[in-house]
PDB file of N, CA and C in Angstrom:
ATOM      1  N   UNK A   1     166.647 218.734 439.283  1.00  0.00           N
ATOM      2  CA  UNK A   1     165.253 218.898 439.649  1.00  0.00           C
ATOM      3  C   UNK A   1     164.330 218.433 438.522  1.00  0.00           C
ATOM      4  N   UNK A   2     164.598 219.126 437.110  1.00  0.00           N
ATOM      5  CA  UNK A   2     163.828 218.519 436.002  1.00  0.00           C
ATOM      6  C   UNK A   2     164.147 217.115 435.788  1.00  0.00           C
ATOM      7  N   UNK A   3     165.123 216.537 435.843  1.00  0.00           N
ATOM      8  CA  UNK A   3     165.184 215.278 435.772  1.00  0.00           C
ATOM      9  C   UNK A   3     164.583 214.687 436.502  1.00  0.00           C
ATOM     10  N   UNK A   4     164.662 214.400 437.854  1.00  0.00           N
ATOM     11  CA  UNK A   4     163.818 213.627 438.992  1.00  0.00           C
ATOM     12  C   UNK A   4     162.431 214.200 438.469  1.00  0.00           C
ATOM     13  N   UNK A   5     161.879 215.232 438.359  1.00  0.00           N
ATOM     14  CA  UNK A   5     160.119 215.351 437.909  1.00  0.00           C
ATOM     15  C   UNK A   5     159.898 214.977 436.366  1.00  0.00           C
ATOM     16  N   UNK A   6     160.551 214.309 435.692  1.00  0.00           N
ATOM     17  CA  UNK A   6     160.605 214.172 434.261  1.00  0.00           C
ATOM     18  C   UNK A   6     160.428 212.184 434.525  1.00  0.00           C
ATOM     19  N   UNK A   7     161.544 211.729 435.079  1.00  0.00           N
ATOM     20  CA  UNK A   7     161.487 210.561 434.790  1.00  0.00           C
ATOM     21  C   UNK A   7     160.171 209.894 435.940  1.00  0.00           C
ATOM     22  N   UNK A   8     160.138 210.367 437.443  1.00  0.00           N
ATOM     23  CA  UNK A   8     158.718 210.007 438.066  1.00  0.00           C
ATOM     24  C   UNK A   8     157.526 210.477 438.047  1.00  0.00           C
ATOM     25  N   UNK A   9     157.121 211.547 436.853  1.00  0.00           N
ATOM     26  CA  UNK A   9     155.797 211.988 435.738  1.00  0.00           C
ATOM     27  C   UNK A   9     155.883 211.031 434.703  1.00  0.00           C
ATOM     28  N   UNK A  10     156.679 210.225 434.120  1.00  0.00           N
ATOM     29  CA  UNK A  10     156.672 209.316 433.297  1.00  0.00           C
ATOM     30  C   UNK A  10     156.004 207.837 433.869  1.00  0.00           C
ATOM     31  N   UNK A  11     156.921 207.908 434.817  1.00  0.00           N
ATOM     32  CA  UNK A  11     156.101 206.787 435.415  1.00  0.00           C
ATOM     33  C   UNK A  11     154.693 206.683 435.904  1.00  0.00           C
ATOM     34  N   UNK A  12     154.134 207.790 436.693  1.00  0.00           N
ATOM     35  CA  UNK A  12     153.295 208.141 436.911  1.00  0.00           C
ATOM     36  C   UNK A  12     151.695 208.401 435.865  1.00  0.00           C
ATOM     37  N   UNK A  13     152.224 208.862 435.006  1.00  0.00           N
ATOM     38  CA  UNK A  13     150.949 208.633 433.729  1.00  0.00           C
ATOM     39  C   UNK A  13     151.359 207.921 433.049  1.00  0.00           C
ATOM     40  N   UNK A  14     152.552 206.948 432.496  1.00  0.00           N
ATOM     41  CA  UNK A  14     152.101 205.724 431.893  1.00  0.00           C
ATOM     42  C   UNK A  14     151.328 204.267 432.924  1.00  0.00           C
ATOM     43  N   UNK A  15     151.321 204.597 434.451  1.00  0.00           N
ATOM     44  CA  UNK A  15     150.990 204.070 435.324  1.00  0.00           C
ATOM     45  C   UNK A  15     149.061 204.289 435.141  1.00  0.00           C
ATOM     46  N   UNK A  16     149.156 205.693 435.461  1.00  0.00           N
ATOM     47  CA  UNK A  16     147.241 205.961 434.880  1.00  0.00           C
ATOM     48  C   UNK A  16     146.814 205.413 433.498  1.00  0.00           C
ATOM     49  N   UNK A  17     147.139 205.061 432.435  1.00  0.00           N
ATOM     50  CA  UNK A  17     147.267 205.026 431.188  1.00  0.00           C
ATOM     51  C   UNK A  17     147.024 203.270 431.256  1.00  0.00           C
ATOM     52  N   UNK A  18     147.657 202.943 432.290  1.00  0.00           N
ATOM     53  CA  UNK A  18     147.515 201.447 432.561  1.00  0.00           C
ATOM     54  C   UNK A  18     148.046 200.522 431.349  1.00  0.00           C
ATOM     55  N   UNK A  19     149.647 200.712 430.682  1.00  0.00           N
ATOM     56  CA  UNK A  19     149.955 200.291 430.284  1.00  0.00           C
ATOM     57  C   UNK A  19     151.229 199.505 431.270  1.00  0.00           C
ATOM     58  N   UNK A  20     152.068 198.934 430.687  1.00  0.00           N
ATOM     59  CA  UNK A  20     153.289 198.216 430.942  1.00  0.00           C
ATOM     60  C   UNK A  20     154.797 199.046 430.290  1.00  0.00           C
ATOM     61  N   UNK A  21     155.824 199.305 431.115  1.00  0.00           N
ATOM     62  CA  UNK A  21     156.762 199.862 430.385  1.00  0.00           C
ATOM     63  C   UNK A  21     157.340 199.526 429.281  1.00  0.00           C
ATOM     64  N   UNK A  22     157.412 198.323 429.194  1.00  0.00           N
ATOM     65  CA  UNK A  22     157.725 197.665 428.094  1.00  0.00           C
ATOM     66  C   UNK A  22     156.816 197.581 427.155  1.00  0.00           C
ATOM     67  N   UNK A  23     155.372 197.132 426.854  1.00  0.00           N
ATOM     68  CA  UNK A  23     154.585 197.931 425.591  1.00  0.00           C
ATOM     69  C   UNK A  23     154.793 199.537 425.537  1.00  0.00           C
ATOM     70  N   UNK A  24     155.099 200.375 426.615  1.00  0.00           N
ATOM     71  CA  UNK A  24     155.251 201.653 426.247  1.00  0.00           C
ATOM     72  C   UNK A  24     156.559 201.902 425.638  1.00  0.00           C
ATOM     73  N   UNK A  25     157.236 201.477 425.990  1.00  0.00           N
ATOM     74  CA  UNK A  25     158.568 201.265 425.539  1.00  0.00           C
ATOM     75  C   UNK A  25     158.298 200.617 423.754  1.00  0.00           C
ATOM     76  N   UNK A  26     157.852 199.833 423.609  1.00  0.00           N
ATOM     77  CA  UNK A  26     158.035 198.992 421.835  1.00  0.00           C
ATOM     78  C   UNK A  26     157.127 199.540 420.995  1.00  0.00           C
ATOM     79  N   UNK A  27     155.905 200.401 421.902  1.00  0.00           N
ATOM     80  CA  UNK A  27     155.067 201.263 421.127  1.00  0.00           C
ATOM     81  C   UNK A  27     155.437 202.400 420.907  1.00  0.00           C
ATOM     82  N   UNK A  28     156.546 203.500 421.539  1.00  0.00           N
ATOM     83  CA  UNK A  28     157.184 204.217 421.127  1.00  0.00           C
ATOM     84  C   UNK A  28     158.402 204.394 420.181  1.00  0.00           C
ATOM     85  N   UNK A  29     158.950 202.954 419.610  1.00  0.00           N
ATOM     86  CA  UNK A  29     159.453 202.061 418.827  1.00  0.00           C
ATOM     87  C   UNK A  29     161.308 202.434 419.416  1.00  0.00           C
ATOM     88  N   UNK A  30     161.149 202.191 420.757  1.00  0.00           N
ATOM     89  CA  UNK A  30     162.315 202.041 421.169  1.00  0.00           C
ATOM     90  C   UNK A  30     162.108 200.466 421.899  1.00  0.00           C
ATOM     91  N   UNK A  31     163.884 200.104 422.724  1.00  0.00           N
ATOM     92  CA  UNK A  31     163.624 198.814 422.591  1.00  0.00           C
ATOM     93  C   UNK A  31     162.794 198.149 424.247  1.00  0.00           C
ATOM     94  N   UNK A  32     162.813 197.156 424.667  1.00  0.00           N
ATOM     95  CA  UNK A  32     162.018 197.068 425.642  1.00  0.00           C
ATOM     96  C   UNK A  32     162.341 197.266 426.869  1.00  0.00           C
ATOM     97  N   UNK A  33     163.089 197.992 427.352  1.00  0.00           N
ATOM     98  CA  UNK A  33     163.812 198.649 428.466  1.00  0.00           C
ATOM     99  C   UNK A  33     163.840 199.699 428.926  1.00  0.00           C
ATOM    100  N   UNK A  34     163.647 200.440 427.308  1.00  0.00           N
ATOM    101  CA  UNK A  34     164.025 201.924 427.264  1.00  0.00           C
ATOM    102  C   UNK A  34     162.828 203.164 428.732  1.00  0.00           C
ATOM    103  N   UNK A  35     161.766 202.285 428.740  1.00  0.00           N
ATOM    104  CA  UNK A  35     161.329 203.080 429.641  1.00  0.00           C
ATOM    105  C   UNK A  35     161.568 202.814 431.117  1.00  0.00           C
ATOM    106  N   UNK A  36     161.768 201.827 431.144  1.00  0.00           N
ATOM    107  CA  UNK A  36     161.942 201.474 432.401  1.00  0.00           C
ATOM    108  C   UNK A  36     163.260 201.696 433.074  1.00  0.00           C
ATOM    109  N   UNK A  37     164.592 201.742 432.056  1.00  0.00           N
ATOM    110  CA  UNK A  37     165.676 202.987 432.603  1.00  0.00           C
ATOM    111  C   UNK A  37     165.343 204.435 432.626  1.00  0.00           C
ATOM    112  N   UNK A  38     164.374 204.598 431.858  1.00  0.00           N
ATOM    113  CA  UNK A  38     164.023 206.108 432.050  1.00  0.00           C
ATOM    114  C   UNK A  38     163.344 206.321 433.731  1.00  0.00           C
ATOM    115  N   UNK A  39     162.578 205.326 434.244  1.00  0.00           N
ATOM    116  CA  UNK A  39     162.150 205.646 435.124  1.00  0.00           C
ATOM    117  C   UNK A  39     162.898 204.826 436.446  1.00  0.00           C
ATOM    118  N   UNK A  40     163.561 204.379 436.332  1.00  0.00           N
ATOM    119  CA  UNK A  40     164.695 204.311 437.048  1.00  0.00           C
ATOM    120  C   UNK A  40     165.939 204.793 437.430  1.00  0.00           C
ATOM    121  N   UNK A  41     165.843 206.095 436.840  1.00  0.00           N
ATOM    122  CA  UNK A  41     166.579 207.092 436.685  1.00  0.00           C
ATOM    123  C   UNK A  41     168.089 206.362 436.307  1.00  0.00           C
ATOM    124  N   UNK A  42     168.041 206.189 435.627  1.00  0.00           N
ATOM    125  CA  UNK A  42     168.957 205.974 434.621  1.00  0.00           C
ATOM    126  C   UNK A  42     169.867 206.461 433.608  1.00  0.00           C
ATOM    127  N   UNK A  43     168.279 207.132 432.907  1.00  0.00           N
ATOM    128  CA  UNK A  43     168.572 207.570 431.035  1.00  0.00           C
ATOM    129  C   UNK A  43     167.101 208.577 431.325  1.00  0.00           C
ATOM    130  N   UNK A  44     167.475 209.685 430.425  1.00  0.00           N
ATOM    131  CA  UNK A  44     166.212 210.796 430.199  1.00  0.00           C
ATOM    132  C   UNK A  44     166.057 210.283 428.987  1.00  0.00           C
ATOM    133  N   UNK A  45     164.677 210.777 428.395  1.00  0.00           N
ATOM    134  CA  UNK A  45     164.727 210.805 427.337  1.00  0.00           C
ATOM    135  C   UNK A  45     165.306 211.606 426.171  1.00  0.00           C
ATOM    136  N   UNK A  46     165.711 211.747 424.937  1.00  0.00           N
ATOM    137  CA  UNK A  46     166.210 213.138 424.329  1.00  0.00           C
ATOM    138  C   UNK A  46     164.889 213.592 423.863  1.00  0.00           C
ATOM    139  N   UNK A  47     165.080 214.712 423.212  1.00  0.00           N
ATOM    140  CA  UNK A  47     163.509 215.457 422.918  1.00  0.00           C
ATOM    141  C   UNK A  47     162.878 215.129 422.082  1.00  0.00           C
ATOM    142  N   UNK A  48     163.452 214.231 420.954  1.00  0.00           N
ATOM    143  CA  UNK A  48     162.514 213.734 420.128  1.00  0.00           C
ATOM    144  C   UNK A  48     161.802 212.493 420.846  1.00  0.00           C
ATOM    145  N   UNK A  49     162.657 211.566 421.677  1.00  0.00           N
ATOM    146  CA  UNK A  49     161.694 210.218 422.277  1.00  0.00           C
ATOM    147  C   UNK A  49     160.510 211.508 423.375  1.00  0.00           C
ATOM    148  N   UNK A  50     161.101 212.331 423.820  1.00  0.00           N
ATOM    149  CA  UNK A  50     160.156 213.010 424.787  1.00  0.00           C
ATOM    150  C   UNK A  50     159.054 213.452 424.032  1.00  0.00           C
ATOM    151  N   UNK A  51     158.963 213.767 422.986  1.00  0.00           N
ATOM    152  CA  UNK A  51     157.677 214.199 421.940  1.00  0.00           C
ATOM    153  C   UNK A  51     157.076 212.898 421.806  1.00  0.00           C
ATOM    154  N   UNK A  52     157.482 211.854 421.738  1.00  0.00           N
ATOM    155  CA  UNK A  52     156.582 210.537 421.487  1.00  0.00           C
ATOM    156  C   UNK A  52     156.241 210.397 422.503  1.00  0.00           C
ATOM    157  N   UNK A  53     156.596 210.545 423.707  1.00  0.00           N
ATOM    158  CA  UNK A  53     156.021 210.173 424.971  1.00  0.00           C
ATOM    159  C   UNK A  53     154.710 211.024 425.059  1.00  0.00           C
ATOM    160  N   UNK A  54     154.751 212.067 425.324  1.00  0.00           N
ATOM    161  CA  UNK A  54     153.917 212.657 425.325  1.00  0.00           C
ATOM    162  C   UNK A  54     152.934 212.033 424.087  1.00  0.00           C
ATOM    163  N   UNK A  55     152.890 212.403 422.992  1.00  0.00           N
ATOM    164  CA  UNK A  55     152.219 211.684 421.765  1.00  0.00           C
ATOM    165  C   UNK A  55     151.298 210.180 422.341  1.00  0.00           C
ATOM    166  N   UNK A  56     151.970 210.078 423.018  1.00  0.00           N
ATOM    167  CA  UNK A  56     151.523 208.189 423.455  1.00  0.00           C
ATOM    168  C   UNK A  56     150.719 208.426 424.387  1.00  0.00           C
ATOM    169  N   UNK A  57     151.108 209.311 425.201  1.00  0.00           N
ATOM    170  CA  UNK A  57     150.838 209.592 427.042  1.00  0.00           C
ATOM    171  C   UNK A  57     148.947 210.571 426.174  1.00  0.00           C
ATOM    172  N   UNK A  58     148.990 210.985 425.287  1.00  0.00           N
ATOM    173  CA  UNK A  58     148.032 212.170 424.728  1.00  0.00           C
ATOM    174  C   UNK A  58     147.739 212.917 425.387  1.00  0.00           C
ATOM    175  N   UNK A  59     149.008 213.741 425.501  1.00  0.00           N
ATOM    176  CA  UNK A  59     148.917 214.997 426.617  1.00  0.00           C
ATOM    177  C   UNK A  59     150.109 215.953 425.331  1.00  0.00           C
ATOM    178  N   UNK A  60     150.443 217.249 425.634  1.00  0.00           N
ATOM    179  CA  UNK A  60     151.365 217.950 425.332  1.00  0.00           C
ATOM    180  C   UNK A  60     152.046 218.258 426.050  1.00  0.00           C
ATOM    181  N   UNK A  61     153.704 218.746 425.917  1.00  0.00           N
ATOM    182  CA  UNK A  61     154.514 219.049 427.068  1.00  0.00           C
ATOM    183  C   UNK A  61     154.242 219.775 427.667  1.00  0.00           C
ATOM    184  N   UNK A  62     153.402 220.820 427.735  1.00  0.00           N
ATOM    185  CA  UNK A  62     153.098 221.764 428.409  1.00  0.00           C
ATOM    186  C   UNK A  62     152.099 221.061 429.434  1.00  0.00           C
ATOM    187  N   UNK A  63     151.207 220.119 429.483  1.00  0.00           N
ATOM    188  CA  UNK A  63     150.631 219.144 429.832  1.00  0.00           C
ATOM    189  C   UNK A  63     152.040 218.679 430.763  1.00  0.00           C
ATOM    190  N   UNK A  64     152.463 217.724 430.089  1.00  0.00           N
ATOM    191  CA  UNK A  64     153.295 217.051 431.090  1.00  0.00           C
ATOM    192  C   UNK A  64     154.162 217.744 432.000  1.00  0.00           C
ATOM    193  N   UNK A  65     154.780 218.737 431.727  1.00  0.00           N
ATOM    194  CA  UNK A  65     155.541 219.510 432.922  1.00  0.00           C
ATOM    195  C   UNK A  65     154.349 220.377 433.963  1.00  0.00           C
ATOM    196  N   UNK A  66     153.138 220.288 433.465  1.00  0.00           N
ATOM    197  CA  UNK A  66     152.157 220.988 434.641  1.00  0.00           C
ATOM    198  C   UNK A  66     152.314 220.240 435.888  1.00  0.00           C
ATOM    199  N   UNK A  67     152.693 220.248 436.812  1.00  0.00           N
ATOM    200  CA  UNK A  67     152.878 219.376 438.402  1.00  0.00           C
ATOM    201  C   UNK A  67     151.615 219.803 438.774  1.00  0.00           C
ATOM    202  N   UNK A  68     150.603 220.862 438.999  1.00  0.00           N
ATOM    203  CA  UNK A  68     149.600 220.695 439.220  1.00  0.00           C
ATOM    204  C   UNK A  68     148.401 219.984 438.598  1.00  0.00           C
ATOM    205  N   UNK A  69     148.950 219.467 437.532  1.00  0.00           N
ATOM    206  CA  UNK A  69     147.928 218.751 436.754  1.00  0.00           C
ATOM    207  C   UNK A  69     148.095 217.282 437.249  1.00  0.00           C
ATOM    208  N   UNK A  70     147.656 216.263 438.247  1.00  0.00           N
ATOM    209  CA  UNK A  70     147.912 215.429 437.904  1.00  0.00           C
ATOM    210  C   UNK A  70     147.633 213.797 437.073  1.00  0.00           C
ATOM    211  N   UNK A  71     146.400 214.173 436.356  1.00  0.00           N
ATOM    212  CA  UNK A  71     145.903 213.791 435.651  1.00  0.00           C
ATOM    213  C   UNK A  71     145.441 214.264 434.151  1.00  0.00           C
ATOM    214  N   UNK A  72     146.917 214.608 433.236  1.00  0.00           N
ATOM    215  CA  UNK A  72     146.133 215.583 432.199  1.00  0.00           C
ATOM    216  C   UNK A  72     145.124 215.101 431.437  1.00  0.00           C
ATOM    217  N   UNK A  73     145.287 213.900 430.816  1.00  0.00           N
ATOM    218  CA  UNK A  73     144.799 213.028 429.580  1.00  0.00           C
ATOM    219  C   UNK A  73     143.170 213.405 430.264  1.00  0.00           C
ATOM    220  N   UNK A  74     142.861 212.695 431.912  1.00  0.00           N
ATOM    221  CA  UNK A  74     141.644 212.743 432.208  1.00  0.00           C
ATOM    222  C   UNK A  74     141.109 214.036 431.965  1.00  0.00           C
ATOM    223  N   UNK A  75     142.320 214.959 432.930  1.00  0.00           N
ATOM    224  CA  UNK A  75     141.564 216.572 432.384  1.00  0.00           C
ATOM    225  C   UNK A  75     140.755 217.085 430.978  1.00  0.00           C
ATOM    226  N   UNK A  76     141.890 216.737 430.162  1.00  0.00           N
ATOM    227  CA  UNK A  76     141.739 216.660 428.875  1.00  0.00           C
ATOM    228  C   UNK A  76     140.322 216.483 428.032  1.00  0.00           C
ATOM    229  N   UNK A  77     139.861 215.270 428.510  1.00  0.00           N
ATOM    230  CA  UNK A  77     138.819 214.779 428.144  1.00  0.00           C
ATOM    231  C   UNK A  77     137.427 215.127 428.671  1.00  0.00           C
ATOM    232  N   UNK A  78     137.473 215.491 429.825  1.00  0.00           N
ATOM    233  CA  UNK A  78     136.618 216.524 430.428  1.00  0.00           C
ATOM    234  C   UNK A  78     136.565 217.932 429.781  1.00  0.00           C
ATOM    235  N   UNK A  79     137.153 218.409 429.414  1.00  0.00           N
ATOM    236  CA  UNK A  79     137.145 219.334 429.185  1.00  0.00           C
ATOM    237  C   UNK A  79     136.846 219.485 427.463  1.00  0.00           C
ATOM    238  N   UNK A  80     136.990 218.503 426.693  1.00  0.00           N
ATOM    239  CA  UNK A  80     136.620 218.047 424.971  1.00  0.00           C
ATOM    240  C   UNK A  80     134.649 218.209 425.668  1.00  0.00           C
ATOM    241  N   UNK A  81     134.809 217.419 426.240  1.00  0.00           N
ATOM    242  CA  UNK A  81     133.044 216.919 426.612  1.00  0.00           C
ATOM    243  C   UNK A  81     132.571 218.401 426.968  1.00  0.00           C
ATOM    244  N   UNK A  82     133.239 218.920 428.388  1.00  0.00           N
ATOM    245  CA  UNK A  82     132.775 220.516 428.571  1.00  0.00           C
ATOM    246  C   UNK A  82     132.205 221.485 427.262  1.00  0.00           C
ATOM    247  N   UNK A  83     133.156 221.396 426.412  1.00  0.00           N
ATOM    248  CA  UNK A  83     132.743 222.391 425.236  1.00  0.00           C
ATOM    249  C   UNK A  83     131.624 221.701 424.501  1.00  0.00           C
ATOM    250  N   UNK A  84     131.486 220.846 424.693  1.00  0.00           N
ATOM    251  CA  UNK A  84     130.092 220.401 424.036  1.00  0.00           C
ATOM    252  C   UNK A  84     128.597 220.662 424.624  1.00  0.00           C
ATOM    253  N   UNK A  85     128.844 221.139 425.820  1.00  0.00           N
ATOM    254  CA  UNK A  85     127.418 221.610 426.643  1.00  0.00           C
ATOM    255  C   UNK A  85     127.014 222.781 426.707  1.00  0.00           C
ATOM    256  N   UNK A  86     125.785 223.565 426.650  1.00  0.00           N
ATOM    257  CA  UNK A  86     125.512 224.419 426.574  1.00  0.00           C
ATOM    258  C   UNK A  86     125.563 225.269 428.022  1.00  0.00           C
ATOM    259  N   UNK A  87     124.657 226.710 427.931  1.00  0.00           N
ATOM    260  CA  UNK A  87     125.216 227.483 429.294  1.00  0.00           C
ATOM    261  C   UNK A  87     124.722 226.744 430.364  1.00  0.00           C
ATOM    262  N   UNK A  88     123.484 226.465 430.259  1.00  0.00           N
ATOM    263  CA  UNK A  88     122.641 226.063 431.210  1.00  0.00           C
ATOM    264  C   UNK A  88     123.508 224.727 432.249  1.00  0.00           C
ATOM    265  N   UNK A  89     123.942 224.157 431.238  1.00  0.00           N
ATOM    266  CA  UNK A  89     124.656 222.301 431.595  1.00  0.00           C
ATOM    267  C   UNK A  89     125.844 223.036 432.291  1.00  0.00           C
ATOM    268  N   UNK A  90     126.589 223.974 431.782  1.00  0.00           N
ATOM    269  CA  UNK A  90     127.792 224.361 432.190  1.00  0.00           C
ATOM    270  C   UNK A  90     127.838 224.897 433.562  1.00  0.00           C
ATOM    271  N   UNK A  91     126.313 225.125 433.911  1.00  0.00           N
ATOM    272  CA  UNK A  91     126.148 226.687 435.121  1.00  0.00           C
ATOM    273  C   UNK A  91     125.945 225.228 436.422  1.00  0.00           C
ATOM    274  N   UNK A  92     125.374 224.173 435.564  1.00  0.00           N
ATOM    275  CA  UNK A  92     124.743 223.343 436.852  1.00  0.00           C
ATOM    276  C   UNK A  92     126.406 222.462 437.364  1.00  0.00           C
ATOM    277  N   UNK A  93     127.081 222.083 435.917  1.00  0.00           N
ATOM    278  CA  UNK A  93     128.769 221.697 436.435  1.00  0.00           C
ATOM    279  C   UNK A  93     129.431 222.377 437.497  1.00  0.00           C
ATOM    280  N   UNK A  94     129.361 223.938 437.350  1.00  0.00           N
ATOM    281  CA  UNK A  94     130.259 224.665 438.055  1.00  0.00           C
ATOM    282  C   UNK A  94     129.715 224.722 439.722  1.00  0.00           C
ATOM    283  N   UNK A  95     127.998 224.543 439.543  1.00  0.00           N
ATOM    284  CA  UNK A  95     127.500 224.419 441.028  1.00  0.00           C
ATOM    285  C   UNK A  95     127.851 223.154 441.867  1.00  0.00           C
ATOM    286  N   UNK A  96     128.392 222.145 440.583  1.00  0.00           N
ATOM    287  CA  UNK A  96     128.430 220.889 441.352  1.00  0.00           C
ATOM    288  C   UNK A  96     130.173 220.762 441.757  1.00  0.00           C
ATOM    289  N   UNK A  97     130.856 221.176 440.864  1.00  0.00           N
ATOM    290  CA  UNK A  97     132.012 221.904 441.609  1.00  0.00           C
ATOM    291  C   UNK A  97     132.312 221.950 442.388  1.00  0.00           C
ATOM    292  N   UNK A  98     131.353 223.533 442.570  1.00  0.00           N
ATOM    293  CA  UNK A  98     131.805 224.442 443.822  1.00  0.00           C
ATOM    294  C   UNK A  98     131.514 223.336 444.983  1.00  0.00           C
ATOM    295  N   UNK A  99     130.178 222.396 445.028  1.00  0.00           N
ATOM    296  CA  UNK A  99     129.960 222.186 446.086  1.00  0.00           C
ATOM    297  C   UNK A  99     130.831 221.130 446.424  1.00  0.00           C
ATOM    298  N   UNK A 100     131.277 220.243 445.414  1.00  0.00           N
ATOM    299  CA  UNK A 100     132.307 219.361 446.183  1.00  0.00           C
ATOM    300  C   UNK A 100     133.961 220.040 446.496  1.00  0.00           C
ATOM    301  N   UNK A 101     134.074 220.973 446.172  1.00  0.00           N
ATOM    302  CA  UNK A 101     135.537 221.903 446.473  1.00  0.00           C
ATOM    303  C   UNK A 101     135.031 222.235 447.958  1.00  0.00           C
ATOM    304  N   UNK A 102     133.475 222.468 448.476  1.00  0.00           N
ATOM    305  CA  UNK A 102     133.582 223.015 449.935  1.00  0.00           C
ATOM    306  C   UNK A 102     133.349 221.907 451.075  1.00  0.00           C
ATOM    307  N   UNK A 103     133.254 220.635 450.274  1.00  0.00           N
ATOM    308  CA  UNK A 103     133.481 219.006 450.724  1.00  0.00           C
ATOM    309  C   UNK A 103     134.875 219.108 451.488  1.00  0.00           C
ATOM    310  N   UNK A 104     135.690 219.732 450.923  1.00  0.00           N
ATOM    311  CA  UNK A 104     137.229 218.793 451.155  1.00  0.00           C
ATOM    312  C   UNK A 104     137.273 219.600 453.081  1.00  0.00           C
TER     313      UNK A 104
END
């Protein structure tokens, strides 16, 4: 089970990230394959290449094993910006929120 959600979350945010497996692969300084057997279910990573992934991906594992997250990096960054606004900015976000959550 962790394997199949390990190697198609890999694919999946180096896909958002809009890189190529192979620069993700030579930028994690493995060789130019290495990700693309990973996501071909192939080969997992061991835990130290899995710490660079993540590292690369700029998410944390706790990040990457979230399945409800499926965009952490974006989350991420929303949420750096969030803490920078005061109550007022924050109160009018959460109204704009709510109202597109009663969109769906």
């Amino acid at each position: 089970m962790y394997e199949e959600f390990t190697q198609e979350r890999i694919a999946l945010l180096r896909t958002q990230k809009g890189v190529t497996a192979r620069d993700m692969s030579l930028s994690i300084g493995q060789n130019s394959s290495y990700i693309n057997r990973i996501e071909n279910k192939k080969t997992l990573p061991s835990m130290q290449a899995f710490f660079y992934i993540c590292e690369y991906l700029g998410i944390t594992p706790q990040e990457f094993y979230d399945a409800g997250n499926p965009n952490p990096a974006k989350l991420e960054s929303i949420i750096a910006d969030l803490k920078t606004l005061d109550d007022e900015a924050l109160a009018s976000i959460a109204g704009v929120i709510k109202e597109m959550r009663g969109r769906k």
